[in-house]
Protein backbone atom coordinates (compact mmCIF):
# COMPACT_ATOMS: atom_id res chain seq x y z
CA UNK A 1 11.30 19.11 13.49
CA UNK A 2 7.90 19.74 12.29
CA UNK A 3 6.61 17.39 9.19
CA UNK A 4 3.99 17.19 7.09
CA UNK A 5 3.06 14.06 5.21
CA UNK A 6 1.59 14.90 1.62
CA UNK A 7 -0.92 12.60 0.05
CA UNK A 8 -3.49 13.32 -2.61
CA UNK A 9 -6.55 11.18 -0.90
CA UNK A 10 -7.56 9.01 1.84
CA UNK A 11 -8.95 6.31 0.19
CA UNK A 12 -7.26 2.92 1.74
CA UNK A 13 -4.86 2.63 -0.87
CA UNK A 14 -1.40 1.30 0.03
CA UNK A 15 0.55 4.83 -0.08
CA UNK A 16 -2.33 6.21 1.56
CA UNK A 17 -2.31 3.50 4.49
CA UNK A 18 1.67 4.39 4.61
CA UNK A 19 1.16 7.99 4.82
CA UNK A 20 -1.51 7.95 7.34
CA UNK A 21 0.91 5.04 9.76
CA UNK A 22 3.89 8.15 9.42
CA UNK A 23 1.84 10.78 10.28
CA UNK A 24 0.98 8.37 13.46
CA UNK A 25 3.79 7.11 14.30
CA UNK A 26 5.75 10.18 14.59
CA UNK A 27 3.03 11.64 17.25
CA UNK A 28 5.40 10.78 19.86
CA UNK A 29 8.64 10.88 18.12
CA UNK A 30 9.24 14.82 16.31
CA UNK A 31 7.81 18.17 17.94
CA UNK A 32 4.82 17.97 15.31
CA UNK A 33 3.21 15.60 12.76
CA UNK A 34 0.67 17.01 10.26
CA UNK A 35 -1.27 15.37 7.03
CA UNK A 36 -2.64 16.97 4.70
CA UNK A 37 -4.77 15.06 1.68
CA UNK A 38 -5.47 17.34 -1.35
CA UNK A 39 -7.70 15.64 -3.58
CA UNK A 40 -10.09 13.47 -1.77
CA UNK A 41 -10.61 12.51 1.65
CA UNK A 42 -11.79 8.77 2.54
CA UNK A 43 -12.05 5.74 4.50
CA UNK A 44 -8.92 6.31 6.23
CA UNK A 45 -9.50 9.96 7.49
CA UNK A 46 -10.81 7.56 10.47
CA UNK A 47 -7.96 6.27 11.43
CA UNK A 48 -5.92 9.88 12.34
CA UNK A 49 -4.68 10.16 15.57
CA UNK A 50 -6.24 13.28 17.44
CA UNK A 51 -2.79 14.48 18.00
CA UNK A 52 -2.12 14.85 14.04
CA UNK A 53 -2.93 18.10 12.86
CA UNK A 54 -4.96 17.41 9.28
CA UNK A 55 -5.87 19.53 6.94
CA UNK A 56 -7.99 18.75 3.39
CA UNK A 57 -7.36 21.00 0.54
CA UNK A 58 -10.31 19.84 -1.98
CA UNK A 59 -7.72 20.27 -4.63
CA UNK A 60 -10.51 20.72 -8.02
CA UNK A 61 -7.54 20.56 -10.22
CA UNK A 62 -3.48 20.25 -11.07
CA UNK A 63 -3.21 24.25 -10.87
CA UNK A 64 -5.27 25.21 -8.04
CA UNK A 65 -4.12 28.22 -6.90
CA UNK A 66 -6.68 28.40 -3.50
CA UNK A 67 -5.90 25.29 -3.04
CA UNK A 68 -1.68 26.27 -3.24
CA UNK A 69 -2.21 29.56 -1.10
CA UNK A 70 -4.37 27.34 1.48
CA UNK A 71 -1.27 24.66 1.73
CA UNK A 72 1.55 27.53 2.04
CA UNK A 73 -0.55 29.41 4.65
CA UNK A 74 -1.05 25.78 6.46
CA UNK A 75 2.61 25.05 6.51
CA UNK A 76 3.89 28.87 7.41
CA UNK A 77 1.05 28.83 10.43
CA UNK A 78 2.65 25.38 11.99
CA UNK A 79 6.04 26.36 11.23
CA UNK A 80 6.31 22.83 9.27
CA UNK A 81 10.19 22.24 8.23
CA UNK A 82 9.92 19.22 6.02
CA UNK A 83 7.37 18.24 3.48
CA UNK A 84 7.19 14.29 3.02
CA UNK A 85 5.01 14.12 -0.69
CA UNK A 86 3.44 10.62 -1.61
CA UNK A 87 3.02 9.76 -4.81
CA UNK A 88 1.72 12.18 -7.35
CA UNK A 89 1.54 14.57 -4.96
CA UNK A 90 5.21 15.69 -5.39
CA UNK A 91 4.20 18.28 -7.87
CA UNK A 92 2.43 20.54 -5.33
CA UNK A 93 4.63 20.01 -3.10
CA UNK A 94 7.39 21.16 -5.11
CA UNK A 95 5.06 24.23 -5.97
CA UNK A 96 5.64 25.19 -2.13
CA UNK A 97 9.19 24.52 -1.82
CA UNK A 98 9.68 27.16 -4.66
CA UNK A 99 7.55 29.75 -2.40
CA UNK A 100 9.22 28.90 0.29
CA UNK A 101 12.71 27.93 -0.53
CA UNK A 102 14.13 26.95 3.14
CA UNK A 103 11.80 24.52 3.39
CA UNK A 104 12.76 20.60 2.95
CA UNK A 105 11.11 18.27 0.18
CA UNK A 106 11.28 14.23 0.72
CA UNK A 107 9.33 12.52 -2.14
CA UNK A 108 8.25 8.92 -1.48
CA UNK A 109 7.57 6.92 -4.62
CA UNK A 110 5.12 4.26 -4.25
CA UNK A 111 4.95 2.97 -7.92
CA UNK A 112 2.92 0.02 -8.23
CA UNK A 113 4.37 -0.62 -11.79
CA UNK A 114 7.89 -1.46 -10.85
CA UNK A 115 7.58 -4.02 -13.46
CA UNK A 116 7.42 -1.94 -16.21
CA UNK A 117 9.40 1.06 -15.99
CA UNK A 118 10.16 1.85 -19.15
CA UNK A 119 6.54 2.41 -19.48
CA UNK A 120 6.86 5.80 -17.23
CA UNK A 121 6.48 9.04 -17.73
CA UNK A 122 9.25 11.29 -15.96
CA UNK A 123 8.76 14.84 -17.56
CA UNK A 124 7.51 16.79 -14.86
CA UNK A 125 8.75 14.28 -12.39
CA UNK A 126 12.36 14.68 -13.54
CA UNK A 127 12.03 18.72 -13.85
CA UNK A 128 10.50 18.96 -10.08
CA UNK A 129 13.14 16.39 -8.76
CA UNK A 130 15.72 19.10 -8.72
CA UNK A 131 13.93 20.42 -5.92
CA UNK A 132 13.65 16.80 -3.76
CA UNK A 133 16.27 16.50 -0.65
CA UNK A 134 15.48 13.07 -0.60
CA UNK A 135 13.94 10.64 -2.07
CA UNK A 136 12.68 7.42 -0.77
CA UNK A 137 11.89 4.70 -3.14
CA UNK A 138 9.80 1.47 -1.52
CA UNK A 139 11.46 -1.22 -3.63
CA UNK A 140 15.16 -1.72 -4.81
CA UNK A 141 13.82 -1.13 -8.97
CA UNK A 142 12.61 1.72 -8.19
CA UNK A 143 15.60 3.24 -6.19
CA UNK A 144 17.93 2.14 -9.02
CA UNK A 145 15.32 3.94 -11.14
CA UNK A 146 15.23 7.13 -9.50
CA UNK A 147 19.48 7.20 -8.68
CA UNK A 148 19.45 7.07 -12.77
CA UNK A 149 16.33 9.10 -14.16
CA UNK A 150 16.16 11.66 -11.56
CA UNK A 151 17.94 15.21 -10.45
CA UNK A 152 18.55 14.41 -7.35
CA UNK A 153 21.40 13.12 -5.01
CA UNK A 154 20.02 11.75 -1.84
CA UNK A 155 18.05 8.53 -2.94
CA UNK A 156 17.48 5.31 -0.79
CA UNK A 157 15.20 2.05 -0.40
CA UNK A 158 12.43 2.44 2.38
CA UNK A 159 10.58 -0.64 3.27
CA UNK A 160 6.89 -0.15 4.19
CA UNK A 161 5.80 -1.48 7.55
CA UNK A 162 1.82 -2.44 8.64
CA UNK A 163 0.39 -1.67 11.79
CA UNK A 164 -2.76 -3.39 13.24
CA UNK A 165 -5.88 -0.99 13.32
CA UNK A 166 -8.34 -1.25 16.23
CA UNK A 167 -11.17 -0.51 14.47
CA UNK A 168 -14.35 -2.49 15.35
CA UNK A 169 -15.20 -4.91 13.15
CA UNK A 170 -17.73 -3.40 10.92
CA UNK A 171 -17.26 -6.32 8.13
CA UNK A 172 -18.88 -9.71 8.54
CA UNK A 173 -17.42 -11.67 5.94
CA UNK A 174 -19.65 -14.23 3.93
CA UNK A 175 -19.02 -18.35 4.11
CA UNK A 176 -17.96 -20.48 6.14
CA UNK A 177 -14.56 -19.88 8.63
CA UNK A 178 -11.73 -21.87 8.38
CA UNK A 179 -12.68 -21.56 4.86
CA UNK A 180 -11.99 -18.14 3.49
CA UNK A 181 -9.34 -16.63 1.14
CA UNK A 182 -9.25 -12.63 1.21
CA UNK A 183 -6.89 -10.73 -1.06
CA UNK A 184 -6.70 -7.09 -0.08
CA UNK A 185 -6.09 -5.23 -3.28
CA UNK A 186 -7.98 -2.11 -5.17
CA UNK A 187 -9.59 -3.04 -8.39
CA UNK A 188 -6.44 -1.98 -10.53
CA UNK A 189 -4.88 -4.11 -13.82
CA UNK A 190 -2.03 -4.71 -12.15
CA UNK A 191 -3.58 -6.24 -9.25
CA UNK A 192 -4.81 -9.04 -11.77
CA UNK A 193 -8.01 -10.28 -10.28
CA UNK A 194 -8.43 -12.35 -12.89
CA UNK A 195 -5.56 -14.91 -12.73
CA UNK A 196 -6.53 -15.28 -9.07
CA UNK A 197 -10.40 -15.49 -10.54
CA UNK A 198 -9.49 -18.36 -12.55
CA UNK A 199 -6.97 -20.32 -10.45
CA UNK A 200 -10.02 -20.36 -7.64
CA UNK A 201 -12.56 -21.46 -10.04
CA UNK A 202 -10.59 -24.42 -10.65
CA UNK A 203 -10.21 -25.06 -6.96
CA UNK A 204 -13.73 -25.09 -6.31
CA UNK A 205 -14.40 -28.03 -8.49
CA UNK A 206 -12.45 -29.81 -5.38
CA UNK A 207 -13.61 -27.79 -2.86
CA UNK A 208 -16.81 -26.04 -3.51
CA UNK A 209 -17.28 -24.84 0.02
CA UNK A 210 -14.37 -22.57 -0.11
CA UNK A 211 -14.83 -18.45 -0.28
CA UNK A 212 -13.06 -16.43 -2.12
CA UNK A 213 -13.22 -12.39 -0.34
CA UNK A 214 -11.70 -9.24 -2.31
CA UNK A 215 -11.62 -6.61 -0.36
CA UNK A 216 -10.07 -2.73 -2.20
CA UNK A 217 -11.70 0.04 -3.68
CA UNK A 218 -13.78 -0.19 -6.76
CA UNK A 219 -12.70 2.36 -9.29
CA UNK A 220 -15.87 1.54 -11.48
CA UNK A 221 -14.38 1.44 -14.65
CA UNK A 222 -13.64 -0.92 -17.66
CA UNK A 223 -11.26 -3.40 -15.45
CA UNK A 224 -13.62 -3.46 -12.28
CA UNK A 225 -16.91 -4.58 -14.91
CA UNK A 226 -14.47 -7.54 -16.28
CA UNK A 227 -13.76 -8.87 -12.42
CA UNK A 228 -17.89 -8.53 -12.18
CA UNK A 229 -18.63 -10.11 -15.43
CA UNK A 230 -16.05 -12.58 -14.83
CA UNK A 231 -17.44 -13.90 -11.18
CA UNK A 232 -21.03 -13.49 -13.12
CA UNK A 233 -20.54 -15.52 -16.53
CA UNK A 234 -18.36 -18.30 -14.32
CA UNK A 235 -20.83 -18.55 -11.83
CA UNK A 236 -18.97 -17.51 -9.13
CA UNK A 237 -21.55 -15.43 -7.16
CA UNK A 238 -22.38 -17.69 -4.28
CA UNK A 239 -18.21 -17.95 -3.61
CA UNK A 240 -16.69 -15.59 -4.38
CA UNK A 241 -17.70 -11.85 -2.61
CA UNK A 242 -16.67 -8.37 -3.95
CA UNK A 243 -16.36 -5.66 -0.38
CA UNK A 244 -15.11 -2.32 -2.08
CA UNK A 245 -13.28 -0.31 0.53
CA UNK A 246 -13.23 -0.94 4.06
CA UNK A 247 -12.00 0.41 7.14
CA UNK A 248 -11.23 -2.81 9.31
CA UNK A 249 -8.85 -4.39 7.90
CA UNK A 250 -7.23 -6.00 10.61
CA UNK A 251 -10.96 -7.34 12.06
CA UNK A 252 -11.54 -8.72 8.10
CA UNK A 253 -8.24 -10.23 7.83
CA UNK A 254 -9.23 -12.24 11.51
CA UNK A 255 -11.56 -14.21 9.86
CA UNK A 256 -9.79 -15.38 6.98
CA UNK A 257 -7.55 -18.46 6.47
CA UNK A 258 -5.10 -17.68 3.44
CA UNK A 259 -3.97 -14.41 2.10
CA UNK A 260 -3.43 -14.09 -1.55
CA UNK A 261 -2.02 -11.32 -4.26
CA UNK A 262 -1.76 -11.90 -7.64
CA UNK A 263 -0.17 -8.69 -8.79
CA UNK A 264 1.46 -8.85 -12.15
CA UNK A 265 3.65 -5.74 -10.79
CA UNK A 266 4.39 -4.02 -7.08
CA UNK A 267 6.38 -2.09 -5.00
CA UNK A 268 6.74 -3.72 -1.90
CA UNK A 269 2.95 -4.48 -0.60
CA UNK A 270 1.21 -3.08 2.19
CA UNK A 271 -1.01 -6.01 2.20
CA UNK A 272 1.69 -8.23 1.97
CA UNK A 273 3.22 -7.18 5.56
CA UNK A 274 -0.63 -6.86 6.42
CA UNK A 275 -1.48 -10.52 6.29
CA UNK A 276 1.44 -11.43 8.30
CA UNK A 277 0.75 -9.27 11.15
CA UNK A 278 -2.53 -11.24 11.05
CA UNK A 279 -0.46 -14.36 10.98
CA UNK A 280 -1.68 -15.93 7.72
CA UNK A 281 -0.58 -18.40 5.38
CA UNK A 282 0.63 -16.27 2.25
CA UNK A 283 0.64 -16.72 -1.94
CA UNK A 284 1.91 -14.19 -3.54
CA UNK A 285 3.40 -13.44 -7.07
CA UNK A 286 7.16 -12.78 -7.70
CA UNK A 287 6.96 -9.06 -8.31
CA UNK A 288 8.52 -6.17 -6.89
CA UNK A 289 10.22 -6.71 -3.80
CA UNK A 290 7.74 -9.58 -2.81
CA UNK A 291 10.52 -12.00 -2.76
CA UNK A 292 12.71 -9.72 -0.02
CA UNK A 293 9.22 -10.22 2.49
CA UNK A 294 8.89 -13.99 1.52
CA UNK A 295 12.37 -15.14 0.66
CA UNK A 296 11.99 -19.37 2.35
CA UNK A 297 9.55 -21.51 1.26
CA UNK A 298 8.53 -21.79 5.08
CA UNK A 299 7.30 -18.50 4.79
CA UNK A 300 4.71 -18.26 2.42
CA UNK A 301 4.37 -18.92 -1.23
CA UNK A 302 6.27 -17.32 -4.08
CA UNK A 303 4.57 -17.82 -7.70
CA UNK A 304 5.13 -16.91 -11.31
CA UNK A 305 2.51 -13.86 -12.02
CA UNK A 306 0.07 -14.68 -14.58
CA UNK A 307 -0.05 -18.00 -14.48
CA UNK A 308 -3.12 -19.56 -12.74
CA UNK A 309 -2.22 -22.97 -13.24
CA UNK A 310 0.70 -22.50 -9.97
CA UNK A 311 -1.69 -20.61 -8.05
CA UNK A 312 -3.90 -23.16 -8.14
CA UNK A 313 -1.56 -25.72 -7.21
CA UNK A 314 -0.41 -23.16 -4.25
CA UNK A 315 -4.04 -23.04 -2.98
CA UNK A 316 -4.80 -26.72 -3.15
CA UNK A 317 -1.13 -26.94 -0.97
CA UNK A 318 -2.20 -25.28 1.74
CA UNK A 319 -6.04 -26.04 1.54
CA UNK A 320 -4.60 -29.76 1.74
CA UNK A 321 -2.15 -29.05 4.09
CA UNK A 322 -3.58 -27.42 6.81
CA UNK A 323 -0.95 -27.61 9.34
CA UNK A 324 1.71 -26.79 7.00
CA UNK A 325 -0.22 -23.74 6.25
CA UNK A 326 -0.51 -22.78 9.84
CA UNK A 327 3.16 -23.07 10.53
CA UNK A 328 3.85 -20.79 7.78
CA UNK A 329 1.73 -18.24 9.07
CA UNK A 330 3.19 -18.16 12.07
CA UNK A 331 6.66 -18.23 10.59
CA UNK A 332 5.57 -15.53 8.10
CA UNK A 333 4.38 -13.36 11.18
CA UNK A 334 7.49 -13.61 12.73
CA UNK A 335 9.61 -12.15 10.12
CA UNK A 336 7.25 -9.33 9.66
CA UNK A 337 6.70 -8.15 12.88
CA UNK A 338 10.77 -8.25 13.33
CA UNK A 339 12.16 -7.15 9.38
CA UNK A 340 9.31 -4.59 9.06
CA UNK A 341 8.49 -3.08 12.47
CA UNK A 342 7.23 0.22 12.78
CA UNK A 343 10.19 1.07 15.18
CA UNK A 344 12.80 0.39 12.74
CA UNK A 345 11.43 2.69 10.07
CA UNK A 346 10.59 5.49 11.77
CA UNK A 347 13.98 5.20 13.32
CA UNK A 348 15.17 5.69 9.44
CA UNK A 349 13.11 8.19 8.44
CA UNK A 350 13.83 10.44 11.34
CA UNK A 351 17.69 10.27 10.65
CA UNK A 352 16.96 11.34 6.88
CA UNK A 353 14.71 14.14 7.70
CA UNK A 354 17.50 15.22 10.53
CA UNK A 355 20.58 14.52 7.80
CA UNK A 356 18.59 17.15 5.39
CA UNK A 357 17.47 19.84 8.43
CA UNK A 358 21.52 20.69 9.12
């Protein structure tokens, strides 16, 4: 069994993060693991294991043929016997599987829009799922979506799992510790920095020497200059601090106190399962499959999106509450490190790609 996880960049994204912890974790588990990204490389490209084989396409656009003939030659060179496509990048991956027939096509859908399906395009997606063996869907809306919209048989619900990375800590988060909310999310609509913007800004009028840390890629665009102009017309600069991308994750995560997403839609988040590996107090919004990874209260916190007014009162809870906050953290950590292990997953995984290779 020789795979090849399929991503389009390496940018810390979540599907990114998930296809770079597969192409890890099976190191030790299949006779070869191999990534390839096609569009972009990134942060993450750090964060291979010498034993993966990687390879970067520099894909320039959605019908590159040097780009196709570099990917087939990659995959008949290594002999690779499955193809595990992330995201978008199903559609050259499907491009190969007509070239080369025998070979085995798992796509993983990572759709951060679960909320709003009916909002999705499913032309191309729909004519290349014909050619899928499998599909694996990370929340239970979008495997109901895909058994109904999609040409193809073999469709199930894959949980993501976090791993700690031991990267030095490069980051030195600003303010004071003991003090410091992070939420780990790329500067995307969905993501909704702005409901999380305004809940703190209430908060500091009580606590004024709380941080607020946001730590995700900045896509520089229309949405990213309202977060900016928000923290800037509010007055927000000296507590709340904007990071971009960055590779330690786990060493940024160390110095925080609460971990928050304010998402008005998910799949089932990476940094979710990443905060409670780092054992922190959790508020999240009920989206996705957020409520299957926080399902007590002792766990964390489970809010209405888009509406500031309960994350507030979730903040001031555990910024009140201190020990109550700490014994949800712990609890929270517990339930990750057991319900969404690494072992567990990759235990899956290999049994689908082995059910499709007979």
């Amino acid at each position: 069994m020789k795979v090849l996880q399929l991503i389009d960049s390496l940018e810390a994204g979540g599907a990114e993060r998930v296809a770079v912890n597969f192409a890890n974790a099976l190191v030790d588990e299949i006779e070869g693991s191999f990534l390839c990204a096609t569009r972009a490389e990134g942060l993450l490209q750090s964060s291979i294991k010498n034993e993966v084989e990687y390879l970067f396409l520099n894909k320039q656009n959605t019908l590159d043929i040097k780009a196709t003939r570099r990917l087939l030659r990659f995959v008949n060179q290594h002999q690779i016997t499955v193809i595990h496509a992330h995201s978008t990048s199903y559609f050259l991956a499907t491009i190969i599987k007509i070239l080369k027939p025998k070979l085995k096509l798992v796509w993983h859908d990572h759709y951060g829009k679960s909320e709003f399906l009916d909002q999705r395009s499913q032309g191309i997606l729909k004519i290349c799922s014909y050619f899928f063996n499998h599909v694996f869907s990370v929340n239970s809306k979008l495997e109901a979506w895909a058994k109904n919209n999609l040409k193809v048989k073999s469709v199930s619900y894959l949980p993501n799992f976090a791993v700690k990375n031991e990267l030095t800590s490069t980051t030195n988060l600003k303010g004071e510790f003991g003090k410091r909310i992070v939420c780990l999310a790329n500067l995307r609509p969905q993501k909704d920095h702005l409901n999380l913007l305004k809940a703190f800004k209430v908060v500091l009028n009580e606590h004024p020497d709380w941080t607020l840390h946001l730590v995700g890629h900045d896509f520089k665009d229309e949405y990213s200059k309202s977060v900016f102009n928000y923290i800037k017309d509010n007055k927000l600069e000296q507590n709340v601090f904007v990071y971009g991308s960055c590779p330690d994750i786990s060493a940024i995560l160390s110095q925080c106190s609460i971990g928050i997403l304010s998402s008005k839609s998910e799949g089932l988040p990476l940094a979710l399962l990443e905060y409670g590996l780092a054992g922190l107090p959790v508020i999240a919004t009920h989206v996705g499959d957020c409520n299957l990874v926080i399902s007590e209260r002792t766990e964390g916190q489970l809010i209405p999106s888009e509406n500031s007014l309960e994350m507030e009162k979730a903040l001031l809870d555990y910024i009140y509450n201190p020990e109550k906050a700490k014994l949800a953290g712990n609890t929270f950590h517990h339930k990750v490190a057991h319900q969404f292990s690494e072992t567990s997953t990759i235990k899956t995984i290999k049994a689908i790609y082995q059910s499709i290779l007979v």
